[in-house]
PDB file of N, CA and C in Angstrom:
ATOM      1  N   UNK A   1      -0.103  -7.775  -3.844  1.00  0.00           N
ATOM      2  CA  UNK A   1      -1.271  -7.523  -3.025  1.00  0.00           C
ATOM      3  C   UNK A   1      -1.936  -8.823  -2.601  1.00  0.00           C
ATOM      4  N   UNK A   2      -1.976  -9.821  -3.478  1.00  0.00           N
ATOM      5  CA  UNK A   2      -2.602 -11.176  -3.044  1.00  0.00           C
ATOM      6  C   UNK A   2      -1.491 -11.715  -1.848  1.00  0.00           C
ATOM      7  N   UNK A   3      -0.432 -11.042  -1.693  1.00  0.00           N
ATOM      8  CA  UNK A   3       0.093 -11.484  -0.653  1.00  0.00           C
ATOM      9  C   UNK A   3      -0.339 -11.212   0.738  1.00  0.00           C
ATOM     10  N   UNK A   4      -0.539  -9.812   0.695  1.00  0.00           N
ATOM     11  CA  UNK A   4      -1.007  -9.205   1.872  1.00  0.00           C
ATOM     12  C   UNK A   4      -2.421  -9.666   2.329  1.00  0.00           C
ATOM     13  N   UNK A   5      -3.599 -10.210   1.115  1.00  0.00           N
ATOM     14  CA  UNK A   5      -4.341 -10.202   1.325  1.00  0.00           C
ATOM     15  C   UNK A   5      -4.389 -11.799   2.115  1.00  0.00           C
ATOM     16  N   UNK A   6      -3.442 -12.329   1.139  1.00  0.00           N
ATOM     17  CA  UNK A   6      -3.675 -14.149   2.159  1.00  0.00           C
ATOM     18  C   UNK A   6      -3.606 -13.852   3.729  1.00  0.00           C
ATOM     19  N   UNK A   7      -2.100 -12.879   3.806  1.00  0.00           N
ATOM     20  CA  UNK A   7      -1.695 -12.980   5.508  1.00  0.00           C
ATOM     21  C   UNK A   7      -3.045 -12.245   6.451  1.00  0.00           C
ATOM     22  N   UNK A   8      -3.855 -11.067   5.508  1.00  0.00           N
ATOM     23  CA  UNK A   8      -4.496 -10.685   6.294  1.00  0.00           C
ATOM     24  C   UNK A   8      -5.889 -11.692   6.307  1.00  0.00           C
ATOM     25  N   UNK A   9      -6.333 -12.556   5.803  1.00  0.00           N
ATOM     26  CA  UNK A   9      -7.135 -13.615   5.902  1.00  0.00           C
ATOM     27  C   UNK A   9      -6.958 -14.148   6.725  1.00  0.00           C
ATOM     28  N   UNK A  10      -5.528 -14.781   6.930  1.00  0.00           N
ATOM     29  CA  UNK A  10      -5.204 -16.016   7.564  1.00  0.00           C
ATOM     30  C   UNK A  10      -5.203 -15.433   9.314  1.00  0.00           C
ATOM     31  N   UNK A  11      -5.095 -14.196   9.088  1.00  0.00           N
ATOM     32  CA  UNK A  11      -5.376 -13.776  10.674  1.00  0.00           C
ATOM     33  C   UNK A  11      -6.975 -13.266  11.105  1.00  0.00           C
ATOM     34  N   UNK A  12      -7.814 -14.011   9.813  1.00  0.00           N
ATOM     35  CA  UNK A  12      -9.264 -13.649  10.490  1.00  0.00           C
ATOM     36  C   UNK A  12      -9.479 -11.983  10.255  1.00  0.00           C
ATOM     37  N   UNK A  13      -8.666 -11.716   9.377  1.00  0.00           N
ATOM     38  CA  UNK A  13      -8.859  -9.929   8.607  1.00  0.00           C
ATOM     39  C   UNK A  13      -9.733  -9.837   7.230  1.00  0.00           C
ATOM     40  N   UNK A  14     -10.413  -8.809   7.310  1.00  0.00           N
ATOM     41  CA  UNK A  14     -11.231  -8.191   6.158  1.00  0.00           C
ATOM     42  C   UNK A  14     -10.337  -8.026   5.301  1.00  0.00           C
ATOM     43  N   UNK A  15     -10.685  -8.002   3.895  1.00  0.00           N
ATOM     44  CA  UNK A  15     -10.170  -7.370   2.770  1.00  0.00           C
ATOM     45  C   UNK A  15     -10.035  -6.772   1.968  1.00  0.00           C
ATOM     46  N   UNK A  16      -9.500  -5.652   1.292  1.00  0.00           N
ATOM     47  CA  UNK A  16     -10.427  -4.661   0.411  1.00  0.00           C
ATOM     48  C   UNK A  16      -9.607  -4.494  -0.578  1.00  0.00           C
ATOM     49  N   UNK A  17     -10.375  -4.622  -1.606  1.00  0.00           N
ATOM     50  CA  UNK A  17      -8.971  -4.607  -2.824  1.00  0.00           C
ATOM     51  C   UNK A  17      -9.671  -3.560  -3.869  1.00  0.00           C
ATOM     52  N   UNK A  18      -8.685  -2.360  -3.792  1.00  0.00           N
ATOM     53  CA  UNK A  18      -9.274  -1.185  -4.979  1.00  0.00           C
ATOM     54  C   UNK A  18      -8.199  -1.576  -6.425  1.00  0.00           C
ATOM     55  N   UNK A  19      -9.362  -2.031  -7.385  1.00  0.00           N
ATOM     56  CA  UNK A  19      -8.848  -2.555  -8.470  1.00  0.00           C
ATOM     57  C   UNK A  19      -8.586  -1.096  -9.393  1.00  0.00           C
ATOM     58  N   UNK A  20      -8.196  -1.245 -10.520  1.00  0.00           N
ATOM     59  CA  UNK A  20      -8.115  -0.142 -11.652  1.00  0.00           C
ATOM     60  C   UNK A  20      -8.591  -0.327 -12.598  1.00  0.00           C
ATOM     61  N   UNK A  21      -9.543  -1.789 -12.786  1.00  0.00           N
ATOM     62  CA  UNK A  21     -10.122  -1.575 -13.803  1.00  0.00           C
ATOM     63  C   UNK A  21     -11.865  -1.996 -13.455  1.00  0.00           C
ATOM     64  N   UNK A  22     -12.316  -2.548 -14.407  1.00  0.00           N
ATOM     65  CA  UNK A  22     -14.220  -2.422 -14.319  1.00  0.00           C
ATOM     66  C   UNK A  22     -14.485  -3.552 -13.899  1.00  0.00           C
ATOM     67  N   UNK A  23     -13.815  -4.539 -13.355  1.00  0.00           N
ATOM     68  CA  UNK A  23     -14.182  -5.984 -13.214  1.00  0.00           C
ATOM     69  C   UNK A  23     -14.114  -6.149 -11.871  1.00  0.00           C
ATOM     70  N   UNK A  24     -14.883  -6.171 -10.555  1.00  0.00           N
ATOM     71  CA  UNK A  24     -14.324  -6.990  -9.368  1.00  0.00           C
ATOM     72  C   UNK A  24     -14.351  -8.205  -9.923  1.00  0.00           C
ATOM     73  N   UNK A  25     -14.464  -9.331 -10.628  1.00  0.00           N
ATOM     74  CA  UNK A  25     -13.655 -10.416 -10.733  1.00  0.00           C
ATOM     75  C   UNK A  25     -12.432 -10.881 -10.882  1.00  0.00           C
ATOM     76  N   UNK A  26     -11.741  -9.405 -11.548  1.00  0.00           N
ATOM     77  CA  UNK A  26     -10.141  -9.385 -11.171  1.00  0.00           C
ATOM     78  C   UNK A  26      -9.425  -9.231 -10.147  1.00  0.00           C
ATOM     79  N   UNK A  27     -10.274  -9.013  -8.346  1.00  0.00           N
ATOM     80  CA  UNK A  27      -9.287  -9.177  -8.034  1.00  0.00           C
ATOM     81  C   UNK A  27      -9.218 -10.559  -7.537  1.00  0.00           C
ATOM     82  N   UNK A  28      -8.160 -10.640  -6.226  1.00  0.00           N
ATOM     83  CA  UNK A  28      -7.370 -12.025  -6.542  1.00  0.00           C
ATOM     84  C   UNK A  28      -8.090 -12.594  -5.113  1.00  0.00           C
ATOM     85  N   UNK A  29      -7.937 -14.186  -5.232  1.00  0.00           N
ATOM     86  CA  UNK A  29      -9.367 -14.925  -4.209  1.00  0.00           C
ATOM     87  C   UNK A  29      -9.514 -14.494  -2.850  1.00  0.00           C
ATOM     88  N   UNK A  30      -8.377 -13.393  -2.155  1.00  0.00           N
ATOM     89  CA  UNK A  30      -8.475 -13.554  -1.055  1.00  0.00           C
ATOM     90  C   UNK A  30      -9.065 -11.941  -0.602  1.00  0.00           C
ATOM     91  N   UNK A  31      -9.636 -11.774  -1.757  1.00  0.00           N
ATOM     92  CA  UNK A  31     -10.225 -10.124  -0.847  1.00  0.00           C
ATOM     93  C   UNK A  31     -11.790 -10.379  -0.758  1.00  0.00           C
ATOM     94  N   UNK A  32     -12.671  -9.808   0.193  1.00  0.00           N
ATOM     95  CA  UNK A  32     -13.462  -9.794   0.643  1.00  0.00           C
ATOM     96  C   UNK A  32     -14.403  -8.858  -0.241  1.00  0.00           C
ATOM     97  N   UNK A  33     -13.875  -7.363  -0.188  1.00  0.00           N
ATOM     98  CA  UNK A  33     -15.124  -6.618  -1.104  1.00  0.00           C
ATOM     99  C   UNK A  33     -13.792  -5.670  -2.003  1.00  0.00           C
ATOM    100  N   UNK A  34     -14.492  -6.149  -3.216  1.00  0.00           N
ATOM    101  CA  UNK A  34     -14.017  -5.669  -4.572  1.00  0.00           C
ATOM    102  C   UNK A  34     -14.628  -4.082  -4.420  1.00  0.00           C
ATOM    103  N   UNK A  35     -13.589  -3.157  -4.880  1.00  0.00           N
ATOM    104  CA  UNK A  35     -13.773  -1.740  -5.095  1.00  0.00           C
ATOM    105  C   UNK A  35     -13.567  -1.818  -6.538  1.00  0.00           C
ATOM    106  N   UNK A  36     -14.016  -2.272  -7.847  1.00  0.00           N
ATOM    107  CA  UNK A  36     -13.633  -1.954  -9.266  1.00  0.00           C
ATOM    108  C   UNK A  36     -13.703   0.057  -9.173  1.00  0.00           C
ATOM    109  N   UNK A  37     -12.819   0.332  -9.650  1.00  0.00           N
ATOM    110  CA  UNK A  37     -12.820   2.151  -9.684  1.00  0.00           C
ATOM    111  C   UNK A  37     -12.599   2.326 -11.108  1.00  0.00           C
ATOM    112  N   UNK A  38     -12.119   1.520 -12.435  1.00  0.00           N
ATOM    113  CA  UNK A  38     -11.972   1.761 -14.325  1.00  0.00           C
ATOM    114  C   UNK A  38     -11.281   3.092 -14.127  1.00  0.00           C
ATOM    115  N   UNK A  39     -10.227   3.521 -12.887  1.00  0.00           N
ATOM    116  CA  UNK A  39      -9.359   4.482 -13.190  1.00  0.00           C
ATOM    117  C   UNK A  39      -7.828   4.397 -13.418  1.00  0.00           C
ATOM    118  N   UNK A  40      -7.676   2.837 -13.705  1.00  0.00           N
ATOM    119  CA  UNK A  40      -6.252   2.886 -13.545  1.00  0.00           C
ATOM    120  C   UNK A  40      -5.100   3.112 -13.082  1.00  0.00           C
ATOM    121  N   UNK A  41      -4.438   3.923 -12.515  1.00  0.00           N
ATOM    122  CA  UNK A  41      -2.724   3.760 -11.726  1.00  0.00           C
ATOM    123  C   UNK A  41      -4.027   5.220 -10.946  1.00  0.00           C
ATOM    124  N   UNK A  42      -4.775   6.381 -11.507  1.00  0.00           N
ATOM    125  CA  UNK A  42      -5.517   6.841 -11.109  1.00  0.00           C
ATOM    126  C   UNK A  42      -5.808   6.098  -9.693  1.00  0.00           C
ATOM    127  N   UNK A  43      -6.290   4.823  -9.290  1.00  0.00           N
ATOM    128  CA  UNK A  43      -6.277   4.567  -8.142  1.00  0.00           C
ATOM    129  C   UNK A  43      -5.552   4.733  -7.601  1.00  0.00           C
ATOM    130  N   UNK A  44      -4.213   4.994  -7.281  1.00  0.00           N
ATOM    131  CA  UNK A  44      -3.451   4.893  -6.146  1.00  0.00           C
ATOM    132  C   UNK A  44      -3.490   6.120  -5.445  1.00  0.00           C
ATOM    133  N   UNK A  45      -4.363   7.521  -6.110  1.00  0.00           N
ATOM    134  CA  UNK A  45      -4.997   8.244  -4.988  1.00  0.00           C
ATOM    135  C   UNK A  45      -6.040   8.051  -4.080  1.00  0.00           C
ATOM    136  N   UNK A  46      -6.225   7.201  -4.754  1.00  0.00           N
ATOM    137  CA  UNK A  46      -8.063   6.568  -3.529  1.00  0.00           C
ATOM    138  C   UNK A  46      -7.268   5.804  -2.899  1.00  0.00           C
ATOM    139  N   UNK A  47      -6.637   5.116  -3.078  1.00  0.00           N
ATOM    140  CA  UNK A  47      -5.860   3.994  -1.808  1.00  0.00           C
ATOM    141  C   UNK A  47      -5.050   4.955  -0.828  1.00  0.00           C
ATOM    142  N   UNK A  48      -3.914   5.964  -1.356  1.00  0.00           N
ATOM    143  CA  UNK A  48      -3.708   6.787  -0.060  1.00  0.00           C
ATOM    144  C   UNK A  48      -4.547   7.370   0.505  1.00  0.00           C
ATOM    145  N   UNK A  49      -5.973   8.003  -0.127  1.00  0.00           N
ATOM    146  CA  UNK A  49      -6.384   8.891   0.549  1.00  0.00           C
ATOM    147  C   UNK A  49      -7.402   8.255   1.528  1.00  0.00           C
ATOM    148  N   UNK A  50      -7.376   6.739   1.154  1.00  0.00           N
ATOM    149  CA  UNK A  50      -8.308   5.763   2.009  1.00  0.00           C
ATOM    150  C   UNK A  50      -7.782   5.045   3.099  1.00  0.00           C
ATOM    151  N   UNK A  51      -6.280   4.898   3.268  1.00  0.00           N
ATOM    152  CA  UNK A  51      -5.696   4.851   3.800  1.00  0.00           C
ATOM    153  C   UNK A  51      -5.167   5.767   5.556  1.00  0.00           C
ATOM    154  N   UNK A  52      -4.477   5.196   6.512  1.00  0.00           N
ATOM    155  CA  UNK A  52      -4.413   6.064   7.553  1.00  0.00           C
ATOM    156  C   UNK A  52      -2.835   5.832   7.780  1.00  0.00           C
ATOM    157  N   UNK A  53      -2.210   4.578   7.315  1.00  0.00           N
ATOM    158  CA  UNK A  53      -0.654   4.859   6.843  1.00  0.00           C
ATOM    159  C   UNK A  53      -0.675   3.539   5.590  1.00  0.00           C
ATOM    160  N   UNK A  54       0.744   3.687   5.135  1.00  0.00           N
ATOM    161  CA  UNK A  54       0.982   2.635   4.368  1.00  0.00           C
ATOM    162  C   UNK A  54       2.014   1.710   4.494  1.00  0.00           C
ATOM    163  N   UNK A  55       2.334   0.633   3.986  1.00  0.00           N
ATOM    164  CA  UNK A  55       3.441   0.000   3.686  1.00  0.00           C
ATOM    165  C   UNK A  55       3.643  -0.452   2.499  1.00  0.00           C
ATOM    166  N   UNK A  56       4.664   0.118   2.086  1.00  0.00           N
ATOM    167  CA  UNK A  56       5.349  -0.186   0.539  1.00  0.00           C
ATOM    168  C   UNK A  56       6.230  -1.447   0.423  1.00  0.00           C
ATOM    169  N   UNK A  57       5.833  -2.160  -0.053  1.00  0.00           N
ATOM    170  CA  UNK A  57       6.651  -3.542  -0.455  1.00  0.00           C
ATOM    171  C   UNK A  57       7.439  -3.579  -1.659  1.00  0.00           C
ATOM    172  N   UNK A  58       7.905  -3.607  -1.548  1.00  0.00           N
ATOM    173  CA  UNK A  58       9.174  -3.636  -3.292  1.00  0.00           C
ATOM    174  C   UNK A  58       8.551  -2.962  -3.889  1.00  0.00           C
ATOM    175  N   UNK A  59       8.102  -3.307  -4.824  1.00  0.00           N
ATOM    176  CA  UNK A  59       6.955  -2.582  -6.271  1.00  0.00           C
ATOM    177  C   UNK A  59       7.812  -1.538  -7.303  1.00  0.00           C
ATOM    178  N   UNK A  60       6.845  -1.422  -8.532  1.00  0.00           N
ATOM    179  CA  UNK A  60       7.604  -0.629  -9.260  1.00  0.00           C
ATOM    180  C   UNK A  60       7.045   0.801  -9.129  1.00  0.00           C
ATOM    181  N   UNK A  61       6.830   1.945  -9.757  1.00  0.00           N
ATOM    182  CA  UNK A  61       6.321   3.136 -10.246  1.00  0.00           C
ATOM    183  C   UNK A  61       4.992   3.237  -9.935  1.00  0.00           C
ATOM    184  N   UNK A  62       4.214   2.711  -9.322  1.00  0.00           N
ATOM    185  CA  UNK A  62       2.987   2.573  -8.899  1.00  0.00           C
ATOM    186  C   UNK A  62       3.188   2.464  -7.322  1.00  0.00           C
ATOM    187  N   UNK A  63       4.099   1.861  -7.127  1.00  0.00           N
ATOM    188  CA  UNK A  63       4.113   2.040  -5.730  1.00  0.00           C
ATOM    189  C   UNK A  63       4.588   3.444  -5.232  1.00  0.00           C
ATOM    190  N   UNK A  64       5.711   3.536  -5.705  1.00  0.00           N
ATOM    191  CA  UNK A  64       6.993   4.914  -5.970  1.00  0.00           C
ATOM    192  C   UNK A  64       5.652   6.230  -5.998  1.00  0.00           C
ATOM    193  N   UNK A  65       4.503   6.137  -6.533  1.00  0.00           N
ATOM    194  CA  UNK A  65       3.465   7.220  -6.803  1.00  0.00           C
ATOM    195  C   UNK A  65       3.265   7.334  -5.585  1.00  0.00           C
ATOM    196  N   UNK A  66       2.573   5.856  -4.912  1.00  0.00           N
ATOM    197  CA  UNK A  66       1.593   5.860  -3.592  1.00  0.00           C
ATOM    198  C   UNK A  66       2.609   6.658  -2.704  1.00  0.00           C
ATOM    199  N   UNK A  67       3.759   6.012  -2.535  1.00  0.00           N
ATOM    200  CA  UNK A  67       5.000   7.194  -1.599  1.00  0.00           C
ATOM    201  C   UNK A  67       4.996   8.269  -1.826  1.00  0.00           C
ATOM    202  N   UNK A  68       4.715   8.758  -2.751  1.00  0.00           N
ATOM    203  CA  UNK A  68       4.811  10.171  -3.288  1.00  0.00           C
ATOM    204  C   UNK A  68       4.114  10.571  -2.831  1.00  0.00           C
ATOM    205  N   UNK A  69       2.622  10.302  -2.538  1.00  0.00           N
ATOM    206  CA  UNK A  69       1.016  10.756  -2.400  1.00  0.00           C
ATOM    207  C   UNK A  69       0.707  11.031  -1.000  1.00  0.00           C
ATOM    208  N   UNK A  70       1.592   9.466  -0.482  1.00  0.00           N
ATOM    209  CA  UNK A  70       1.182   9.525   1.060  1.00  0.00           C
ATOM    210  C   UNK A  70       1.906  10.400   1.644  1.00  0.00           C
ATOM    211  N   UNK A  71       3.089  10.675   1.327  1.00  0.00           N
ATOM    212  CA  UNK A  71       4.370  11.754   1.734  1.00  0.00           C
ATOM    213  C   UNK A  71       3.806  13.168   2.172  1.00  0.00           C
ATOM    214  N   UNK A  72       3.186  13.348   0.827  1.00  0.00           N
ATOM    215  CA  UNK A  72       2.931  14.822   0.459  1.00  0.00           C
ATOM    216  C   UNK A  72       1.461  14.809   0.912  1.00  0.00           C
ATOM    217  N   UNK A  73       0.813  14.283   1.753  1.00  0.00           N
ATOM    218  CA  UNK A  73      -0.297  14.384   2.708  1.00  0.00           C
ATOM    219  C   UNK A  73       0.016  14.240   3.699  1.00  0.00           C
ATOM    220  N   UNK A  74       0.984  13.430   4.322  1.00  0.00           N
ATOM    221  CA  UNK A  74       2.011  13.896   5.912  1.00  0.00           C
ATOM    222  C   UNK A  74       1.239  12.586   6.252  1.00  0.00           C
ATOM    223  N   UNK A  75       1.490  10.891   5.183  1.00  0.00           N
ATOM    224  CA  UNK A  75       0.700  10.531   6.045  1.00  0.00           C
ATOM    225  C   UNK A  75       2.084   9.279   6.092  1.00  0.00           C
ATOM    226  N   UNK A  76       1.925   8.418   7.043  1.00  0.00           N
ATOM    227  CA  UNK A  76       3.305   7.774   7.489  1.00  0.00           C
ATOM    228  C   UNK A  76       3.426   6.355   6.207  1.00  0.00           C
ATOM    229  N   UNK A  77       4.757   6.033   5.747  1.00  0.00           N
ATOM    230  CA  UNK A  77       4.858   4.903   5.231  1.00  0.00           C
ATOM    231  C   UNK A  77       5.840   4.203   5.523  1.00  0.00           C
ATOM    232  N   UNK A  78       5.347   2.913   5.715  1.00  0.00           N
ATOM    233  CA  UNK A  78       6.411   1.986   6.194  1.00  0.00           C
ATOM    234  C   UNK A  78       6.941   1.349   4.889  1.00  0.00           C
ATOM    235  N   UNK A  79       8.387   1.030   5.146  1.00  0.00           N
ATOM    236  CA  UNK A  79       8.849   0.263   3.559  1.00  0.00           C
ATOM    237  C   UNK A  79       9.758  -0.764   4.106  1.00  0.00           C
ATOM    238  N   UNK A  80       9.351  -1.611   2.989  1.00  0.00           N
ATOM    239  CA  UNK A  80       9.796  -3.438   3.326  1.00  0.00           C
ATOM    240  C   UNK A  80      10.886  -3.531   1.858  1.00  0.00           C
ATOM    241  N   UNK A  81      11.926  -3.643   1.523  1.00  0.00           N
ATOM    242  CA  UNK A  81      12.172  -3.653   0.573  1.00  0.00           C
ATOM    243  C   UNK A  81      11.683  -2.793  -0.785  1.00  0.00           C
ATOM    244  N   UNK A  82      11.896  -1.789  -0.394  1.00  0.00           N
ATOM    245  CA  UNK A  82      11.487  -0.493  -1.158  1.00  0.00           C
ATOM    246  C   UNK A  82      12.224   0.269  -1.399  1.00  0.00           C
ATOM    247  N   UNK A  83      11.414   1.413  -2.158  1.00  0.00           N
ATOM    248  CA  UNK A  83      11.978   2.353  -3.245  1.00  0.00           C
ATOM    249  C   UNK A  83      12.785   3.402  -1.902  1.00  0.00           C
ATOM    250  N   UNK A  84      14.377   3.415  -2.346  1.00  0.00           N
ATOM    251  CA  UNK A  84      15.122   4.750  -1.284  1.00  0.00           C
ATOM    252  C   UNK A  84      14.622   5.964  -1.888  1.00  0.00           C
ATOM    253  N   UNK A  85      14.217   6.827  -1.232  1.00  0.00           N
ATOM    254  CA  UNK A  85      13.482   8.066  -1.933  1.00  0.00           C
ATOM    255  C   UNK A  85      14.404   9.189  -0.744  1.00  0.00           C
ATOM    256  N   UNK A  86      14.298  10.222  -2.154  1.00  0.00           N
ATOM    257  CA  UNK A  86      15.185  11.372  -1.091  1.00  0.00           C
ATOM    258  C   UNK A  86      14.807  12.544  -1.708  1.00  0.00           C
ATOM    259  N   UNK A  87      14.747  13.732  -1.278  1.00  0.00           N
ATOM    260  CA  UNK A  87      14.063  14.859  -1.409  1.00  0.00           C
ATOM    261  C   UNK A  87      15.157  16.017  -1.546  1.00  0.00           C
ATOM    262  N   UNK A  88      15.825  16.501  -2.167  1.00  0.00           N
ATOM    263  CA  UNK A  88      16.481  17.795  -2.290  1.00  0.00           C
ATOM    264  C   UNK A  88      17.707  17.095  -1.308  1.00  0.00           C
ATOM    265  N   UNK A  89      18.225  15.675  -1.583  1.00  0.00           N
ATOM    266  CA  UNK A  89      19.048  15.297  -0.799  1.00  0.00           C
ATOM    267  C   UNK A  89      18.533  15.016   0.798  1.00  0.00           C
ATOM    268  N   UNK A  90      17.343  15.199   0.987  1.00  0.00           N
ATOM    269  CA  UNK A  90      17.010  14.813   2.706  1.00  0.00           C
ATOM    270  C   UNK A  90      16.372  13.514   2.071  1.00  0.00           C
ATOM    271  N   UNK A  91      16.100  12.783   3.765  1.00  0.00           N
ATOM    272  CA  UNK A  91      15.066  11.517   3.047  1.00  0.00           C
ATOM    273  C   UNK A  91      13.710  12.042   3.229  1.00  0.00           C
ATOM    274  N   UNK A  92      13.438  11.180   2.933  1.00  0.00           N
ATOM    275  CA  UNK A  92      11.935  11.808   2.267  1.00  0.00           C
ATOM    276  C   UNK A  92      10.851  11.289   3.680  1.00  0.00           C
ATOM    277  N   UNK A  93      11.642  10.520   4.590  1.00  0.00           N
ATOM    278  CA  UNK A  93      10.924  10.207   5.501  1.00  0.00           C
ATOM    279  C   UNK A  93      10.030   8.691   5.794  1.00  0.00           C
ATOM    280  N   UNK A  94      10.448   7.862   4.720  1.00  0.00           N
ATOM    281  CA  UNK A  94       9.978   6.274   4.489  1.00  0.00           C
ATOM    282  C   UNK A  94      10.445   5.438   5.730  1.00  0.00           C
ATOM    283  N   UNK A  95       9.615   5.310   6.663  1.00  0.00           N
ATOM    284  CA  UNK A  95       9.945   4.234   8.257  1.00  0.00           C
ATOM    285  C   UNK A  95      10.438   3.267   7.226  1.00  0.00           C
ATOM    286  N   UNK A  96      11.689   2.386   7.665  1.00  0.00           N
ATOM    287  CA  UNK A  96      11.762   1.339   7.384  1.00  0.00           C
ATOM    288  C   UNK A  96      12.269  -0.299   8.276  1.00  0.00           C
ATOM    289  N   UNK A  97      11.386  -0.809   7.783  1.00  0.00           N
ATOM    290  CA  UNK A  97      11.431  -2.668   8.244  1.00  0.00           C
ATOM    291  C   UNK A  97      12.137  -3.275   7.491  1.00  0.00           C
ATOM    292  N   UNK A  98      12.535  -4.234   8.262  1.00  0.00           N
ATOM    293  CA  UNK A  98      13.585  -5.360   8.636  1.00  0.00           C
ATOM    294  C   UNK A  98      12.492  -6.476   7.526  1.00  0.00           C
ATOM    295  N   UNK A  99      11.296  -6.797   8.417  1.00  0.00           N
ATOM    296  CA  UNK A  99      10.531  -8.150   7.643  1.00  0.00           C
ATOM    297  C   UNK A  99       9.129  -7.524   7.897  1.00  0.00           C
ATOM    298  N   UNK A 100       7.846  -8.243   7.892  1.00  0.00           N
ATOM    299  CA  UNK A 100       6.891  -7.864   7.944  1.00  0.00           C
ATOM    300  C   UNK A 100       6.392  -8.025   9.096  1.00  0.00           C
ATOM    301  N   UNK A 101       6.687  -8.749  10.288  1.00  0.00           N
ATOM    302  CA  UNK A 101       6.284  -8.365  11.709  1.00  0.00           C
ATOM    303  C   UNK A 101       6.413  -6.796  11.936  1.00  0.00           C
ATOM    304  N   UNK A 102       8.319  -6.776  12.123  1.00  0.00           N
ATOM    305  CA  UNK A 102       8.883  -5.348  12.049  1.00  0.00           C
ATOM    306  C   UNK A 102       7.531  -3.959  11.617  1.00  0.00           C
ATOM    307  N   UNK A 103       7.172  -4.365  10.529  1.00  0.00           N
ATOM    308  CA  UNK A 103       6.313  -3.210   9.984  1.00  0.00           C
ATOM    309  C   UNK A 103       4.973  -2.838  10.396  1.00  0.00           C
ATOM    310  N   UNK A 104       4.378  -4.690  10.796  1.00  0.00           N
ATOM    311  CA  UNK A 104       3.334  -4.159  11.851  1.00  0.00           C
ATOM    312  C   UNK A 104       3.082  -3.631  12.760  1.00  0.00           C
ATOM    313  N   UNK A 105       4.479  -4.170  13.568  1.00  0.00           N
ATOM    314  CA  UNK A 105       4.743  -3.349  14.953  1.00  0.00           C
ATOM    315  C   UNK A 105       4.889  -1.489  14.119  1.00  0.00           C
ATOM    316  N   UNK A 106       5.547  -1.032  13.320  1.00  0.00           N
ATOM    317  CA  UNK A 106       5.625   0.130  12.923  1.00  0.00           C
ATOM    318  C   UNK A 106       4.143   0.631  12.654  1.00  0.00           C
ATOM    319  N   UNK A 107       3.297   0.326  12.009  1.00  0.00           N
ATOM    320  CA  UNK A 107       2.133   0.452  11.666  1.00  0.00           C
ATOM    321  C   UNK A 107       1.259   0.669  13.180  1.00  0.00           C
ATOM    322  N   UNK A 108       1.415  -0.239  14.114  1.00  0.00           N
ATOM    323  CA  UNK A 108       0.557   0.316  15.121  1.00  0.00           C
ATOM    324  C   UNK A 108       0.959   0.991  16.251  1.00  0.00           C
ATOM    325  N   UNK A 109       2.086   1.888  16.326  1.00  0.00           N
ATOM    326  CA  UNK A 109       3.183   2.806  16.861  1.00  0.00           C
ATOM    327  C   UNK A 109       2.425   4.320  16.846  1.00  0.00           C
TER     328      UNK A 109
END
């Protein structure tokens, strides 16, 4: 996430980082306004549902949730090196990118 958050700095972008635990001092230097929520992986329903699409970057089981979440609300996710997900043998519907231009252009499609 401190990744996303540098690139979206460096283009003169806001930042919002929903943490999981009680501290906005945890998150990392480049977000703008700390959401502390003390709900743990529990956040990654406030991030889809705060959300209007996503992009999944590698990640482990926390990410694999957010796909799950955003899926099953019909809401779009883009994936950069991510989890292959498949549904009763169909795909599950994950847009996928090449690099991270690729995904922006997907994101504002």
């Amino acid at each position: 996430m401190e990744a996303a958050c540098r690139g979206a700095k460096s283009a003169s972008g806001l930042t919002i980082g929903i943490l999981p635990g009680t501290a906005r001092s945890d998150a990392n230097p480049f977000v703008d306004v700390a959401i502390a929520t003390g709900l743990g992986e529990a956040r990654n329903v406030v991030i889809v549902r705060t959300a209007d699409v996503l992009v999944a970057v590698g990640g482990g089981f926390g990410t694999l949730s957010e796909i799950g979440h955003a899926r099953r609300l019909g809401k779009r996710v883009v994936g950069l090196d991510t989890w292959e997900v498949s549904l009763g043998g169909r795909d599950a519907g994950i847009l996928r990118a090449s690099n991270p231009e690729q995904a922006v252009r997907m994101l504002l499609e």
